[in-house]
PDB file of N, CA and C in Angstrom:
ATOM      1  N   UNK A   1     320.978 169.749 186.535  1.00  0.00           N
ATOM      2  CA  UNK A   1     321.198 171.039 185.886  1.00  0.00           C
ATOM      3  C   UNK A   1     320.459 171.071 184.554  1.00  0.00           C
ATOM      4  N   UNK A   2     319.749 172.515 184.449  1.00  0.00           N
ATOM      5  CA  UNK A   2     319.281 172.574 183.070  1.00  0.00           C
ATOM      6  C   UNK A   2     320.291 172.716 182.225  1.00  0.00           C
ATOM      7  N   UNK A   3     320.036 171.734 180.462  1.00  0.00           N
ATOM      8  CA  UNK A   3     321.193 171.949 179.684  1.00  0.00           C
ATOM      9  C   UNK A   3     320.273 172.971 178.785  1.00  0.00           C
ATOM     10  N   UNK A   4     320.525 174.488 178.646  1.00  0.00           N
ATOM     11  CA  UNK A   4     319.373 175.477 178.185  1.00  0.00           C
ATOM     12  C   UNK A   4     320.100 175.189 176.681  1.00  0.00           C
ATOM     13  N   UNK A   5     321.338 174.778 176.393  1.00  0.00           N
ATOM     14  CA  UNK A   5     321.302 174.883 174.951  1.00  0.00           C
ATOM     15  C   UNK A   5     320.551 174.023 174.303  1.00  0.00           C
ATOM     16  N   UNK A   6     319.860 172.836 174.784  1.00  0.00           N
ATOM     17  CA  UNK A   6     318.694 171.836 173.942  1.00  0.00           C
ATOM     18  C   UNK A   6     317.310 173.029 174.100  1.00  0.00           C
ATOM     19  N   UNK A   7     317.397 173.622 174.699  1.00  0.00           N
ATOM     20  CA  UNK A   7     315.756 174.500 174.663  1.00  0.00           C
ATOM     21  C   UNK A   7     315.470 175.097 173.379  1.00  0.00           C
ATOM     22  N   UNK A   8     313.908 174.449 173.055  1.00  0.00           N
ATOM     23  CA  UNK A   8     313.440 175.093 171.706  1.00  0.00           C
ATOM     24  C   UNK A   8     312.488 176.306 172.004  1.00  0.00           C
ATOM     25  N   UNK A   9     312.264 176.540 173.164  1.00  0.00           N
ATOM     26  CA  UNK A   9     311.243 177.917 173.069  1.00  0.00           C
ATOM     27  C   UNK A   9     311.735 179.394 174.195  1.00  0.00           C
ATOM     28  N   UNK A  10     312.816 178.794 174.793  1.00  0.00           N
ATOM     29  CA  UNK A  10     313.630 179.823 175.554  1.00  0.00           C
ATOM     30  C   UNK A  10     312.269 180.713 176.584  1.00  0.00           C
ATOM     31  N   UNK A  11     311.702 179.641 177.301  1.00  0.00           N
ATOM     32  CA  UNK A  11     310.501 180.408 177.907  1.00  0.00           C
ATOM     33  C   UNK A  11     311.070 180.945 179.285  1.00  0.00           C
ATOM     34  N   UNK A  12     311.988 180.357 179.680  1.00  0.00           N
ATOM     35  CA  UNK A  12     312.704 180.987 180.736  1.00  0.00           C
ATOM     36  C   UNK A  12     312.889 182.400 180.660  1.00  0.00           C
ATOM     37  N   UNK A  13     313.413 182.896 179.363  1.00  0.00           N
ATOM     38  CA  UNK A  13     314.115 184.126 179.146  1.00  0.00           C
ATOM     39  C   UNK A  13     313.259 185.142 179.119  1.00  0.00           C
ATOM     40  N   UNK A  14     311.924 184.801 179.490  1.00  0.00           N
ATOM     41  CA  UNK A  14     311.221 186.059 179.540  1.00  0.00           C
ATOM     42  C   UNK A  14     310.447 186.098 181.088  1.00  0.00           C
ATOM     43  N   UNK A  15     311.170 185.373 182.105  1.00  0.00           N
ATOM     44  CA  UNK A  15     310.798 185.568 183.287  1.00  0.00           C
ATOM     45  C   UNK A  15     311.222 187.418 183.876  1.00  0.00           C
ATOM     46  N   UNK A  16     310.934 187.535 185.092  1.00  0.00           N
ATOM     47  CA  UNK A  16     311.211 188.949 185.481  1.00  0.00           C
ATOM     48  C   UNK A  16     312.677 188.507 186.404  1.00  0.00           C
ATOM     49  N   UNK A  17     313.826 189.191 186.245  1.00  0.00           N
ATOM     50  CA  UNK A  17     315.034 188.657 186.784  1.00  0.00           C
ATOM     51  C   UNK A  17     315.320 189.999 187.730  1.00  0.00           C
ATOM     52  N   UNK A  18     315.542 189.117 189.131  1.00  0.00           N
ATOM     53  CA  UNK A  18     315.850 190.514 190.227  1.00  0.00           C
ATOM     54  C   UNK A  18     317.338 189.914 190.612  1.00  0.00           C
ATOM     55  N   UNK A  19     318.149 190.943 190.739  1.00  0.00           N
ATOM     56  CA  UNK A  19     319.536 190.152 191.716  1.00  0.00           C
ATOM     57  C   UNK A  19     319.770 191.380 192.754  1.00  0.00           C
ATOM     58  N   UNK A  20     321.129 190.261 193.744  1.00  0.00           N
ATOM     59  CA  UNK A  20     321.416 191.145 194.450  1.00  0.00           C
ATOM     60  C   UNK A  20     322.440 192.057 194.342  1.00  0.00           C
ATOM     61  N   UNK A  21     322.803 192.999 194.894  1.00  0.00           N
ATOM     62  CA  UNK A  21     323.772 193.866 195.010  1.00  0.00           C
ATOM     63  C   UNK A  21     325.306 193.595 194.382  1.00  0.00           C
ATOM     64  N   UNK A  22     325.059 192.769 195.289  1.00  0.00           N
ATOM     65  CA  UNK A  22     326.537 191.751 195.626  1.00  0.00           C
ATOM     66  C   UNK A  22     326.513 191.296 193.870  1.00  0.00           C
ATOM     67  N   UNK A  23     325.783 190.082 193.276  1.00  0.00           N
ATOM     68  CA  UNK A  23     325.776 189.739 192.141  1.00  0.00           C
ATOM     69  C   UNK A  23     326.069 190.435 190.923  1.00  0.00           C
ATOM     70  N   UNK A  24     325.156 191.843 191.440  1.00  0.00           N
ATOM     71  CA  UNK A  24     325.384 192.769 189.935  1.00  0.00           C
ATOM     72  C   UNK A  24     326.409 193.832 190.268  1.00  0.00           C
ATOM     73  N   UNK A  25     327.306 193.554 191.492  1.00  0.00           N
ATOM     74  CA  UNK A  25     328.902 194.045 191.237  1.00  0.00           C
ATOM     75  C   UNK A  25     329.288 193.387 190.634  1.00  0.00           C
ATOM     76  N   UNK A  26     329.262 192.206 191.098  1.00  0.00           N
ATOM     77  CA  UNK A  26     330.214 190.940 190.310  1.00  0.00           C
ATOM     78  C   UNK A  26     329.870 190.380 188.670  1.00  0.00           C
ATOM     79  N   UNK A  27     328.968 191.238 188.097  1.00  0.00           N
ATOM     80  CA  UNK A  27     328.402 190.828 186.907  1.00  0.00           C
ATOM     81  C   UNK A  27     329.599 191.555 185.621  1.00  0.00           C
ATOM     82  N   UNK A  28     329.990 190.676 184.349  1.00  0.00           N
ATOM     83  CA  UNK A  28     330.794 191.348 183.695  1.00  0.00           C
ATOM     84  C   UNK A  28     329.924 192.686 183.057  1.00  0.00           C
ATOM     85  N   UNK A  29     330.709 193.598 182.629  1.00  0.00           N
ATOM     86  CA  UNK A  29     330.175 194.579 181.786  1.00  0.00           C
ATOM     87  C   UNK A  29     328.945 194.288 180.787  1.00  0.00           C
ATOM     88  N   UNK A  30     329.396 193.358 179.862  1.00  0.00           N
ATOM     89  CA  UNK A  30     328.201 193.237 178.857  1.00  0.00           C
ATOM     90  C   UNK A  30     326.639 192.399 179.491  1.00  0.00           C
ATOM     91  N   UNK A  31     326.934 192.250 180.730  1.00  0.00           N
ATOM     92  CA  UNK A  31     326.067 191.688 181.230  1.00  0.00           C
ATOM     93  C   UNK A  31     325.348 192.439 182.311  1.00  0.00           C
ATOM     94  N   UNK A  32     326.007 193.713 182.698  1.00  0.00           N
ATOM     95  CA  UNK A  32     325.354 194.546 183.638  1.00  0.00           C
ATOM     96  C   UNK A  32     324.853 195.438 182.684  1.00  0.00           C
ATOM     97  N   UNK A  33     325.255 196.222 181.598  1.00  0.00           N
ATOM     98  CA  UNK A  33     324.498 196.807 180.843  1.00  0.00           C
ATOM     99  C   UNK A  33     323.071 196.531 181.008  1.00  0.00           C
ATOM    100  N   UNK A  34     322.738 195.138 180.949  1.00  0.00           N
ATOM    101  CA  UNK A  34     321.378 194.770 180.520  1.00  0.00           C
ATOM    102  C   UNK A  34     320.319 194.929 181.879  1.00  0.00           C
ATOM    103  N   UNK A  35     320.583 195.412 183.304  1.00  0.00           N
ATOM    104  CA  UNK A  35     320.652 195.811 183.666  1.00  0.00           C
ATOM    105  C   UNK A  35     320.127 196.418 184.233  1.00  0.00           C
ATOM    106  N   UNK A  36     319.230 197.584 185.220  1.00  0.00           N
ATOM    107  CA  UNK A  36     318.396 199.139 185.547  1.00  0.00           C
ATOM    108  C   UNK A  36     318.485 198.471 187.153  1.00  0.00           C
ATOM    109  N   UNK A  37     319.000 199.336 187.916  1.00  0.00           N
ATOM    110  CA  UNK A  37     318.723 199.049 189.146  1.00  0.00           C
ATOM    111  C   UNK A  37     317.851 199.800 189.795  1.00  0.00           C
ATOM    112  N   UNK A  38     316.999 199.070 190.921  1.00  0.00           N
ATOM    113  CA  UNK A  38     315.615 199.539 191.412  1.00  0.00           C
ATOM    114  C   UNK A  38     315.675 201.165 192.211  1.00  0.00           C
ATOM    115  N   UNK A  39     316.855 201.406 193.066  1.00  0.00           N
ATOM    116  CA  UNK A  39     317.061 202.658 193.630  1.00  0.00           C
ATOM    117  C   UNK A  39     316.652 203.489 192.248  1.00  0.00           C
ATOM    118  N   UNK A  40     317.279 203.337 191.454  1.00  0.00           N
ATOM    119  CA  UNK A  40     317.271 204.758 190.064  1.00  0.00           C
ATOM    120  C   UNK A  40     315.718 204.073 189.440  1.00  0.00           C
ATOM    121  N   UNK A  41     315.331 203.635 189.522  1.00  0.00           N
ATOM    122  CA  UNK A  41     313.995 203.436 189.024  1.00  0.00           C
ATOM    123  C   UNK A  41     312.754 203.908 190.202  1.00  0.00           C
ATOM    124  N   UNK A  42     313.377 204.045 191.408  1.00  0.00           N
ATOM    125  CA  UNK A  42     312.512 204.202 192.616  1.00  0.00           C
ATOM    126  C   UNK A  42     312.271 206.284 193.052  1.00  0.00           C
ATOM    127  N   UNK A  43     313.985 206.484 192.273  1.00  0.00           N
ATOM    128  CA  UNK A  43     313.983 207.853 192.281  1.00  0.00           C
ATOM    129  C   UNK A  43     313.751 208.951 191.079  1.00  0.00           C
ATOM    130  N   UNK A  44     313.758 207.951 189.786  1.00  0.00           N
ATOM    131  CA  UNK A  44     312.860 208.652 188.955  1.00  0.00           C
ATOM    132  C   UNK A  44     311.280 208.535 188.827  1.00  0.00           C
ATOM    133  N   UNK A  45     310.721 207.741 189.879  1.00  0.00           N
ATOM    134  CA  UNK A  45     309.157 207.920 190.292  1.00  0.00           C
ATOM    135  C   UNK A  45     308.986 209.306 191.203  1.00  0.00           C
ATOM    136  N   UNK A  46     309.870 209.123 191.804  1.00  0.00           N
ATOM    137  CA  UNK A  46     310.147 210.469 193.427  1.00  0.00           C
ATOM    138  C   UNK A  46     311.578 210.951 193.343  1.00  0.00           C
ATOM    139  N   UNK A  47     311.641 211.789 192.444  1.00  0.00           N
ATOM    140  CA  UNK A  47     312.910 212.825 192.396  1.00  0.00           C
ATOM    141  C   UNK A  47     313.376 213.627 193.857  1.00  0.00           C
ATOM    142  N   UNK A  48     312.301 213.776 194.781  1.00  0.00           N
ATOM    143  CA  UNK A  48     312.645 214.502 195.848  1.00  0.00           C
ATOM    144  C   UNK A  48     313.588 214.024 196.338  1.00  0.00           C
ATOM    145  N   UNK A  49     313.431 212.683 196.211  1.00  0.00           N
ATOM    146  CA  UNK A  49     314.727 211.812 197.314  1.00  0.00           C
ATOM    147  C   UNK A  49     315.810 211.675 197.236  1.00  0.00           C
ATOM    148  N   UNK A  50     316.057 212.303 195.584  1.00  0.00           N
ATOM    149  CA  UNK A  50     317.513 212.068 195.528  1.00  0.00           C
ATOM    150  C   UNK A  50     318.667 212.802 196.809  1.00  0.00           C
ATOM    151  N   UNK A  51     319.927 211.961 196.714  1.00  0.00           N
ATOM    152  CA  UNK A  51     320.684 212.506 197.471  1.00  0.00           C
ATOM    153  C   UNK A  51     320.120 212.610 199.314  1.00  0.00           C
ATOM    154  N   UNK A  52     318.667 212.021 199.228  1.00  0.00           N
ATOM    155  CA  UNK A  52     318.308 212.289 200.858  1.00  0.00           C
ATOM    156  C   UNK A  52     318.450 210.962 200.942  1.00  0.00           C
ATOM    157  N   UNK A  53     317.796 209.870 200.279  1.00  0.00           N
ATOM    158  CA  UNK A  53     317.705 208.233 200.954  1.00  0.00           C
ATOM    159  C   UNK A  53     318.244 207.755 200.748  1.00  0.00           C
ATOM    160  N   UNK A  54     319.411 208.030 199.511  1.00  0.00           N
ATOM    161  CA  UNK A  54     320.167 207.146 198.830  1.00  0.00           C
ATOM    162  C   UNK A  54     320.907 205.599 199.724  1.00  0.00           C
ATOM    163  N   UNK A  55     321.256 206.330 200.954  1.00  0.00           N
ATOM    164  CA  UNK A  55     322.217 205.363 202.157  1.00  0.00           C
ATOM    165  C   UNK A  55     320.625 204.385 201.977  1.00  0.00           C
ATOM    166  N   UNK A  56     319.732 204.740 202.370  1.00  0.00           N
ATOM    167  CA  UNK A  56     318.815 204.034 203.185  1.00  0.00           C
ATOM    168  C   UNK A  56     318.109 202.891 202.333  1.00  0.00           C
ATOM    169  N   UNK A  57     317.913 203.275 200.807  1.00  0.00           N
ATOM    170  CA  UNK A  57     317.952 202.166 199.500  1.00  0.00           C
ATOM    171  C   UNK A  57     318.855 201.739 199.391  1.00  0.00           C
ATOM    172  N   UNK A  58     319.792 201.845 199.459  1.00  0.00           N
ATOM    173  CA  UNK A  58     320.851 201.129 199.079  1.00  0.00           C
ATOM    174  C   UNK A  58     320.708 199.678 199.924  1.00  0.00           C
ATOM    175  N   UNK A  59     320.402 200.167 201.200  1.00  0.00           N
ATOM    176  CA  UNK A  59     319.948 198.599 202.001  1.00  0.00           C
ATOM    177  C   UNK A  59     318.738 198.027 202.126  1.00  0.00           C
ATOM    178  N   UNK A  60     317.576 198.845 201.789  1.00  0.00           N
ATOM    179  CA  UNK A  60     316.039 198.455 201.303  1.00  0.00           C
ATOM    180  C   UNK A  60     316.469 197.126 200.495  1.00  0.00           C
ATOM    181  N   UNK A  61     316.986 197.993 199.242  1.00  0.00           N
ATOM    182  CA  UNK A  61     317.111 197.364 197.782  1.00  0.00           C
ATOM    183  C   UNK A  61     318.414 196.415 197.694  1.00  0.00           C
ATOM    184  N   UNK A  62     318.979 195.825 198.577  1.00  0.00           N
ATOM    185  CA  UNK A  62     320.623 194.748 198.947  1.00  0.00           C
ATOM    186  C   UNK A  62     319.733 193.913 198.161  1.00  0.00           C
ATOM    187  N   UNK A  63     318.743 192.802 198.344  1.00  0.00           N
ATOM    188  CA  UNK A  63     318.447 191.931 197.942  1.00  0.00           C
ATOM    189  C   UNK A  63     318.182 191.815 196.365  1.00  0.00           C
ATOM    190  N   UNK A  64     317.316 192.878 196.064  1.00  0.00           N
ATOM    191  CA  UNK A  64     316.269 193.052 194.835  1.00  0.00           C
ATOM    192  C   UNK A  64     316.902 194.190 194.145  1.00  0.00           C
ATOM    193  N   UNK A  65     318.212 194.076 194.278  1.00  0.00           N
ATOM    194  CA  UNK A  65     318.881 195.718 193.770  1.00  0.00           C
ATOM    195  C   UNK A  65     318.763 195.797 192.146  1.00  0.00           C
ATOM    196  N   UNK A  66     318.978 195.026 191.560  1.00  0.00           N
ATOM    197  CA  UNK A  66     318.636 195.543 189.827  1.00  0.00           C
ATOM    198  C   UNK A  66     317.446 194.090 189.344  1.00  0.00           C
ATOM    199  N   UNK A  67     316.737 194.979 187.887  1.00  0.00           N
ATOM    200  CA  UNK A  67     316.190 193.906 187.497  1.00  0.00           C
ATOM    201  C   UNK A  67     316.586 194.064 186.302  1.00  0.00           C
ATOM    202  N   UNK A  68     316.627 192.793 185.307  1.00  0.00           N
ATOM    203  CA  UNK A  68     317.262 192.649 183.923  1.00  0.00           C
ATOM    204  C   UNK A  68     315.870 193.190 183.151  1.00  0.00           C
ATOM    205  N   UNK A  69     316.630 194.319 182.283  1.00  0.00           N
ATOM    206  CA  UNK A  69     315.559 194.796 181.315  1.00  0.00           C
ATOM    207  C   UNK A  69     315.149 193.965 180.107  1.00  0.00           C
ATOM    208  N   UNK A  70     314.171 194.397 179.609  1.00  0.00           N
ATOM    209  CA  UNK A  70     313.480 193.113 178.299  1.00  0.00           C
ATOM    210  C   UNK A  70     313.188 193.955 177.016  1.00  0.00           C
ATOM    211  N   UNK A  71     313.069 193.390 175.889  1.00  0.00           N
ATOM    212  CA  UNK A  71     313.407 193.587 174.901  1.00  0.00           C
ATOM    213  C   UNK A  71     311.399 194.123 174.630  1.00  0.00           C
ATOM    214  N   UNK A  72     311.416 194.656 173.380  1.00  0.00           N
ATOM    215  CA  UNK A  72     310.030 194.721 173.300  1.00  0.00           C
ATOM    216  C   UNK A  72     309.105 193.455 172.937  1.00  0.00           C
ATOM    217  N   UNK A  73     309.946 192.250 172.715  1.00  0.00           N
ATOM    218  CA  UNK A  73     308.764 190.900 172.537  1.00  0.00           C
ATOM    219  C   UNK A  73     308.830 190.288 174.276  1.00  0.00           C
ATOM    220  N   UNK A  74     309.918 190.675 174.642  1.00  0.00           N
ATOM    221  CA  UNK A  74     308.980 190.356 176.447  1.00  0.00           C
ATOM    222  C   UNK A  74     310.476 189.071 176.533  1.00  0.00           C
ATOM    223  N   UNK A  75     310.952 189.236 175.671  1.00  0.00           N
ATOM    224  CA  UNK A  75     312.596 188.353 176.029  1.00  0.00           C
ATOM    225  C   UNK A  75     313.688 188.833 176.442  1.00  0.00           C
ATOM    226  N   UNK A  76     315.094 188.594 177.322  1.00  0.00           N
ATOM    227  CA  UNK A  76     315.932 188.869 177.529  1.00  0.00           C
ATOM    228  C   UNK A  76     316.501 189.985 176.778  1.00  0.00           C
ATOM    229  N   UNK A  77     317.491 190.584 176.581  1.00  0.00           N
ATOM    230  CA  UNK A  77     318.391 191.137 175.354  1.00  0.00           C
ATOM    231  C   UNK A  77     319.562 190.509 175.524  1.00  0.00           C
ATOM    232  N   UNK A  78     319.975 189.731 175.986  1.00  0.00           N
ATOM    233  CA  UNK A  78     320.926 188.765 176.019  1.00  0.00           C
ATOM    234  C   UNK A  78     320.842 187.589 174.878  1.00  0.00           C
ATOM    235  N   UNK A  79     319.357 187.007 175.034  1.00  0.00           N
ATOM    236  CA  UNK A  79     319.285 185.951 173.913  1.00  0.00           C
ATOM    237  C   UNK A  79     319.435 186.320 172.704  1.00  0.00           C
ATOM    238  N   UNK A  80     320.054 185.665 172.399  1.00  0.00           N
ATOM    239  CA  UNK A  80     320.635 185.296 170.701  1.00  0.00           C
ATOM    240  C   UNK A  80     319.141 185.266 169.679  1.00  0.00           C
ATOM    241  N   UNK A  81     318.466 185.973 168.854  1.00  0.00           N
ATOM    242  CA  UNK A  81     317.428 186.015 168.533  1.00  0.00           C
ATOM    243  C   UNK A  81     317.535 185.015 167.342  1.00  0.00           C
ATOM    244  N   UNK A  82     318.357 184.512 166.837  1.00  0.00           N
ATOM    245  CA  UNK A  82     318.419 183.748 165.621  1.00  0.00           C
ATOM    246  C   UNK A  82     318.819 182.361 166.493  1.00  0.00           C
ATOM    247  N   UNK A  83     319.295 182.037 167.500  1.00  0.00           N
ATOM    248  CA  UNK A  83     319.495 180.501 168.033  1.00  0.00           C
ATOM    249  C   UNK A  83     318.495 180.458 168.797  1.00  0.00           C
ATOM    250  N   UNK A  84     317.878 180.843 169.501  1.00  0.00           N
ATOM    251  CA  UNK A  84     317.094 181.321 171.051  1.00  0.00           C
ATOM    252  C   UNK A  84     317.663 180.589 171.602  1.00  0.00           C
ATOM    253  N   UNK A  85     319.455 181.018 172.075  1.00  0.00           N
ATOM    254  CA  UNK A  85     319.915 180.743 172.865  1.00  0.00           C
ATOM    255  C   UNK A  85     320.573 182.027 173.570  1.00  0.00           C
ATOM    256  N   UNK A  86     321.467 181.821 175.156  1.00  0.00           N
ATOM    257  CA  UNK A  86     322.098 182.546 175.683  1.00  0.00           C
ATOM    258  C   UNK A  86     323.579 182.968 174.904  1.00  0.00           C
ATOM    259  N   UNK A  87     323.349 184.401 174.964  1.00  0.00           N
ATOM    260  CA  UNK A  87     324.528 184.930 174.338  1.00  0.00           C
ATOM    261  C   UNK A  87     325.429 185.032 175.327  1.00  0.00           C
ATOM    262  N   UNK A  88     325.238 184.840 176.636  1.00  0.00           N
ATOM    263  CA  UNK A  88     326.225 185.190 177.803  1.00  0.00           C
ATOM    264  C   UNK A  88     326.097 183.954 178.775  1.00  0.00           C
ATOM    265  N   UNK A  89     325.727 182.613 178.260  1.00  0.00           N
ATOM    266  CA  UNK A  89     325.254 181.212 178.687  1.00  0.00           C
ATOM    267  C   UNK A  89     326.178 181.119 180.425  1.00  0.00           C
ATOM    268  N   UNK A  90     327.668 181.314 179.959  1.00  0.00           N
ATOM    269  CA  UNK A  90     328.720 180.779 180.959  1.00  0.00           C
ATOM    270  C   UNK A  90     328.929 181.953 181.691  1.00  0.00           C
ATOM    271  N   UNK A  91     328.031 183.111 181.771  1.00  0.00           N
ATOM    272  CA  UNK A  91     328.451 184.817 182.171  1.00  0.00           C
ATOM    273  C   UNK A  91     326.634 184.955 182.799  1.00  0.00           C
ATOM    274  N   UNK A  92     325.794 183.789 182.557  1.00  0.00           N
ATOM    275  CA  UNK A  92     324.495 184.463 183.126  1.00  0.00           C
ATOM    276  C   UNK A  92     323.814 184.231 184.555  1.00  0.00           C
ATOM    277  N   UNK A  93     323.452 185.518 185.011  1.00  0.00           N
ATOM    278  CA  UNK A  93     322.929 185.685 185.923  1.00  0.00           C
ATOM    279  C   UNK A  93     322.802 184.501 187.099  1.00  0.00           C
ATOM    280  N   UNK A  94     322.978 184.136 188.341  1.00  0.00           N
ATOM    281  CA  UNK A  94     322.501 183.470 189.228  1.00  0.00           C
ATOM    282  C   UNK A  94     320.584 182.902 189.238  1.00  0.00           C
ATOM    283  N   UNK A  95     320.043 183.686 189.039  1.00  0.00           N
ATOM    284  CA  UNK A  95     318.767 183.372 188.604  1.00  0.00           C
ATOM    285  C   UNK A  95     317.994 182.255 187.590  1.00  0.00           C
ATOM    286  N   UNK A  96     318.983 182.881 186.187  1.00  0.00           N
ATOM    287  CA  UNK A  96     318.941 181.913 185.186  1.00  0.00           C
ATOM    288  C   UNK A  96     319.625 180.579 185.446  1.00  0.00           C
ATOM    289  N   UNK A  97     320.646 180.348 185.951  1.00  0.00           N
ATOM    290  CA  UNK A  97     321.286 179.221 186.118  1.00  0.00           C
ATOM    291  C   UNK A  97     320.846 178.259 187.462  1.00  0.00           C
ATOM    292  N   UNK A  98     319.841 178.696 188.038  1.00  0.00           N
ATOM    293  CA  UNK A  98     319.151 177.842 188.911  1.00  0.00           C
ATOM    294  C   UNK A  98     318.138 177.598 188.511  1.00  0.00           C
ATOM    295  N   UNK A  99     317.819 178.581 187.541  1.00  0.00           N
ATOM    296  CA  UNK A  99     316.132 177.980 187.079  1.00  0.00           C
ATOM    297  C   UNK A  99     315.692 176.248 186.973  1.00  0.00           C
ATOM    298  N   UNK A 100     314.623 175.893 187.358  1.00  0.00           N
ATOM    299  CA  UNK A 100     314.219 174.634 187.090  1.00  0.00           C
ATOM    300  C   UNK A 100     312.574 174.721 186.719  1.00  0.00           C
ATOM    301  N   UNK A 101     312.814 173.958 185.826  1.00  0.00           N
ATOM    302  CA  UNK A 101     310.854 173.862 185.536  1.00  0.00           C
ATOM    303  C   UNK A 101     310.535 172.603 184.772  1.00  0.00           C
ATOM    304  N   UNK A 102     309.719 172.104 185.599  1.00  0.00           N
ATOM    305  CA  UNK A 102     309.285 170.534 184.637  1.00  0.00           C
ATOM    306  C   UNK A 102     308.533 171.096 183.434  1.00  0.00           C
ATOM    307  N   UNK A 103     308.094 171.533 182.984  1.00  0.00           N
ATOM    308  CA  UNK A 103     307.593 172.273 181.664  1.00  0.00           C
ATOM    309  C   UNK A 103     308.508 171.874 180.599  1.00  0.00           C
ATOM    310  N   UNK A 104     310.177 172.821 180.942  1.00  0.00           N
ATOM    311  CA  UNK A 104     311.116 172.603 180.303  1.00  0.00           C
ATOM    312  C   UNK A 104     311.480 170.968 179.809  1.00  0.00           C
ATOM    313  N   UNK A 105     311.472 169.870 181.048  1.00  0.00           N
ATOM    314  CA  UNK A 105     311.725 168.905 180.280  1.00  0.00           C
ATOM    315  C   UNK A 105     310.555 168.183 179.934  1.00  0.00           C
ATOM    316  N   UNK A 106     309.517 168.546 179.860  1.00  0.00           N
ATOM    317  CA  UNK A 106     308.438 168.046 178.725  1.00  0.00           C
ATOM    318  C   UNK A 106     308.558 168.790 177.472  1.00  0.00           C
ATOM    319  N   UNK A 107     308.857 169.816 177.299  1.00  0.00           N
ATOM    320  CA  UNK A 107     308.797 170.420 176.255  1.00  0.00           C
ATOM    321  C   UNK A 107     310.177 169.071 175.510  1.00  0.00           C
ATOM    322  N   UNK A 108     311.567 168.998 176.127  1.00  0.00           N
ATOM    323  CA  UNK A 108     312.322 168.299 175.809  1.00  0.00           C
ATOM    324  C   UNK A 108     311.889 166.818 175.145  1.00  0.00           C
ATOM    325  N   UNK A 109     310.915 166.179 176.146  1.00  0.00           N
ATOM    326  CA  UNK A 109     310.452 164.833 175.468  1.00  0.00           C
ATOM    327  C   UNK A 109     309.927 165.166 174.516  1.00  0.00           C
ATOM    328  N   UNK A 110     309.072 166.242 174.338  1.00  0.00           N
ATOM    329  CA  UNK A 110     308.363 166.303 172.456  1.00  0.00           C
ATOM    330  C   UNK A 110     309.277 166.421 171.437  1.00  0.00           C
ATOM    331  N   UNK A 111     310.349 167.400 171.765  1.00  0.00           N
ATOM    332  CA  UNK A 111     311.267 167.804 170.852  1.00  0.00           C
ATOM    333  C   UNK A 111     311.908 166.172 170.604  1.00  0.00           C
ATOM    334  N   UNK A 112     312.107 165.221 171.557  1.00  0.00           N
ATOM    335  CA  UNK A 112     312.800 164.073 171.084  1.00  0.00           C
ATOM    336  C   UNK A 112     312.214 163.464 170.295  1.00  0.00           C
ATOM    337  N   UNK A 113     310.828 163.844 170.692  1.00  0.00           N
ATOM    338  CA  UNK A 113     309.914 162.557 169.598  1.00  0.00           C
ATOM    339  C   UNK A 113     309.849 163.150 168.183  1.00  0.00           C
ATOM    340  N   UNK A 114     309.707 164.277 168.078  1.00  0.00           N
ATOM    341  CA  UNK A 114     310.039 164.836 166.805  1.00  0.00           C
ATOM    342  C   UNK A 114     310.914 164.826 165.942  1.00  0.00           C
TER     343      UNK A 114
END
C-alpha cells in the first residue's frame, strides 16, 4: 500500500479520476461535490437529449459515470494546498487508493537521502 502521507510532490493528485456509479453513490458529500458526472457533461454538449437518453446513459456511463474535477493548477480540490496532502485521505476515491507507481517510491528514496 501507498503511505501518500510521506509524498513530497502529490503527483498522483493530478491524474484524471473516473468512477463508477455505484462508487459515487457511495461517496460522502464533501467528496461527491468534487465531482461532475459524464451524462450532464455529455448533455450540455447536446441539449437535445435531454429527458430522451437519459435511461440509456445512465448505462453507457455505469462504469465511467463521474470524473473528479481539478483545480486551476491541474490538482485535486481535495488536496490540502499547504501539506500537499489528502484532505479526505480515509474518504478517497477507489482510484486514488489503488494507485501504484514506482516513480512514487523513488521519489521516496531521495526524500530519505535528503
Amino acid at each position: 500500500m501507498i503511505d501518500c502521507l510521506k509524498c513530497i510532490n502529490s503527483g498522483c493528485c493530478k491524474l484524471s479520476i473516473q468512477i463508477s456509479k455505484i462508487e459515487y453513490e457511495n461517496l460522502k458529500p464533501e467528496v461527491k461535490k468534487e465531482f461532475v458526472k459524464n451524462i450532464d457533461l455529455f448533455l450540455e454538449k447536446s441539449p437535445q437529449f435531454k429527458g430522451v437518453l437519459e435511461k440509456e446513459l445512465e448505462k453507457i456511463y455505469s462504469e465511467n459515470y463521474a470524473e473528479m474535477k481539478k483545480s486551476d493548477d491541474g490538482y485535486c480540490n481535495l488536496l490540502d494546498r499547504k501539506t500537499m496532502m489528502c484532505s479526505v485521505y480515509d474518504d478517497r476515491p477507489q482510484t486514488c487508493k489503488n494507485y501504484k507507481n514506482n516513480r512514487c517510491d523513488k521519489i521516496r528514496l531521495l526524500k530519505d537521502e535528503i
